[in-house]
Protein backbone atom coordinates (compact mmCIF):
# COMPACT_ATOMS: atom_id res chain seq x y z
CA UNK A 1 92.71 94.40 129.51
CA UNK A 2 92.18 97.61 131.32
CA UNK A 3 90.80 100.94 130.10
CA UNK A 4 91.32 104.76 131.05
CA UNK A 5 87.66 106.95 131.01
CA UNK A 6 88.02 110.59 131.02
CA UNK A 7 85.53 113.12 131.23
CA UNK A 8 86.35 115.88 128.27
CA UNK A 9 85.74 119.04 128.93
CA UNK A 10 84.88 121.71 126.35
CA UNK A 11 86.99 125.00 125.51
CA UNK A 12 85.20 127.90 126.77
CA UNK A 13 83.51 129.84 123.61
CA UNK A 14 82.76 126.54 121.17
CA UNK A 15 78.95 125.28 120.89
CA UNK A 16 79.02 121.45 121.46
CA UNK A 17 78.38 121.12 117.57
CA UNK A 18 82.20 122.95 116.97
CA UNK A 19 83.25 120.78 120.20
CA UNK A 20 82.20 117.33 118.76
CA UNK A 21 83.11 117.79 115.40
CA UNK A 22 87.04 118.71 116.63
CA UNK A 23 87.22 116.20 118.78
CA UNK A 24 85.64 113.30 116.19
CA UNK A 25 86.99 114.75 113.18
CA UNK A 26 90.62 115.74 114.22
CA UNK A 27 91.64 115.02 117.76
CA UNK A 28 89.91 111.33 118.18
CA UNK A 29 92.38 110.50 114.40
CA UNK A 30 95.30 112.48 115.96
CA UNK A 31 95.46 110.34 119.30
CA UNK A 32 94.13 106.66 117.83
CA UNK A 33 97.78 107.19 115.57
CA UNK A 34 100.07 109.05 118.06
CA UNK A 35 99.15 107.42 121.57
CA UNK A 36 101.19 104.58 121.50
CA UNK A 37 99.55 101.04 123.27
CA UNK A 38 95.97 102.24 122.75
CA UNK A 39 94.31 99.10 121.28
CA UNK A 40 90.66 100.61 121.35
CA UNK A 41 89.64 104.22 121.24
CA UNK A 42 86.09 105.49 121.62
CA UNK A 43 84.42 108.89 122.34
CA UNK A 44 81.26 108.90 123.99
CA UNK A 45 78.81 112.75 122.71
CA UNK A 46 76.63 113.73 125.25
CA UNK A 47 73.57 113.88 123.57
CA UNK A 48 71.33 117.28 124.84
CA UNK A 49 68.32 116.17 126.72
CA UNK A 50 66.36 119.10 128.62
CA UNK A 51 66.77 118.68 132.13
CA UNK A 52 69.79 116.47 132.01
CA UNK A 53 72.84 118.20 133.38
CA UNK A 54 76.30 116.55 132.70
CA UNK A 55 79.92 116.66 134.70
CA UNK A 56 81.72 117.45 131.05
CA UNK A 57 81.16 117.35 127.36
CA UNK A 58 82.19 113.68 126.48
CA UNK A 59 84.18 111.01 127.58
CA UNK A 60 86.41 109.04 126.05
CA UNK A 61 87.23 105.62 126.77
CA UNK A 62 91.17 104.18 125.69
CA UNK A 63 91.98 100.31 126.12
CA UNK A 64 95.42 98.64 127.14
CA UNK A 65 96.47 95.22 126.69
CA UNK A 66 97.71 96.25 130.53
CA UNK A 67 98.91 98.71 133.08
CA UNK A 68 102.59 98.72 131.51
CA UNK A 69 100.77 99.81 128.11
CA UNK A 70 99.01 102.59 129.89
CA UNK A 71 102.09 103.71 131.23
CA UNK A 72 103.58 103.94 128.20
CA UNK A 73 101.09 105.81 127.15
CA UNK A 74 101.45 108.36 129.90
CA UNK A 75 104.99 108.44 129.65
CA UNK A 76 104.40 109.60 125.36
CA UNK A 77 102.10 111.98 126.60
CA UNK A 78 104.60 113.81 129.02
CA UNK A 79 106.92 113.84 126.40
CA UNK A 80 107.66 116.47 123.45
CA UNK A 81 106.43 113.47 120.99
CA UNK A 82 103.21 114.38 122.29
CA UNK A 83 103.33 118.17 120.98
CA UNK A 84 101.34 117.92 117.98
CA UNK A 85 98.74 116.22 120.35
CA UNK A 86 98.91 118.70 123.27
CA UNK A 87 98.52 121.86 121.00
CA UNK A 88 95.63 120.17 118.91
CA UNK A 89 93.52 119.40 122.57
CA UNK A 90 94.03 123.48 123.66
CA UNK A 91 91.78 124.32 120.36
CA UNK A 92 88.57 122.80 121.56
CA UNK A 93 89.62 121.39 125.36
CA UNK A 94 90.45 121.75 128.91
CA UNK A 95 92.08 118.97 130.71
CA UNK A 96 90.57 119.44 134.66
CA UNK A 97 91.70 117.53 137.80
CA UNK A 98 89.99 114.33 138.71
CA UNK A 99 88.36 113.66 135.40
CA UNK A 100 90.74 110.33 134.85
CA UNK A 101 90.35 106.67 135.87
CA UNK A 102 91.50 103.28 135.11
CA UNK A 103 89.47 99.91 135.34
CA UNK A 104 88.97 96.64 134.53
CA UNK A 105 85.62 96.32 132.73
CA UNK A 106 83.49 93.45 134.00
CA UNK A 107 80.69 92.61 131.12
CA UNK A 108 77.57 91.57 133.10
CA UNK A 109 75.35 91.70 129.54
CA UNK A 110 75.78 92.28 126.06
CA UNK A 111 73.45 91.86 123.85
CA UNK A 112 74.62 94.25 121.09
CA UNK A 113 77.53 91.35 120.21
CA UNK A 114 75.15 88.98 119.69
CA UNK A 115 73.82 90.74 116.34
């Protein structure tokens, strides 16, 4: 299993509040049901902490059964299937380069599955 992390970045003019509630409320829905070969979707809200400074307003974290699946994935995103999903993401954000990777997650401890 492999996943893709990306760093979301916010549209210019939204407070984080109008931000996260478009992206959880409308987007997140909109791309767990369109994206095809996405098996686990999660978005990650920055939570405000004075002092912190973050690269981005959230990330998001997709999982694929395996590289082919991603691939699919990219190859429905490039495509005008994706158009309902590509005009949703310019209402709240901007896609910026090297905010994307893909990796094999290696669980060293989890103790939140044992509850």
């Amino acid at each position: 299993m492999i996943k893709s992390i990306v760093i979301a970045h916010k549209k210019p003019g939204l407070t984080d509040a109008e931000f996260n509630r478009h992206w959880k409320e409308v987007h997140g829905p909109l791309a767990a049901r369109l994206i095809p070969g996405v098996r686990k979707y999660v978005q990650n809200h920055l939570i405000s902490i004075p002092g912190y400074q973050y690269e981005g307003n959230g990330i998001v974290e997709m999982w694929y059964d395996d590289i082919e699946s991603h691939q699919e994935a990219i190859r429905f995103l490039k495509s005008p299937a994706a158009t309902e999903l590509a005009i949703d993401a310019r209402q709240f954000c901007e896609m910026r380069p090297g905010g994307v990777w893909l990796a094999e997650e290696y669980v060293i401890k989890d103790d939140i599955s044992k509850k």
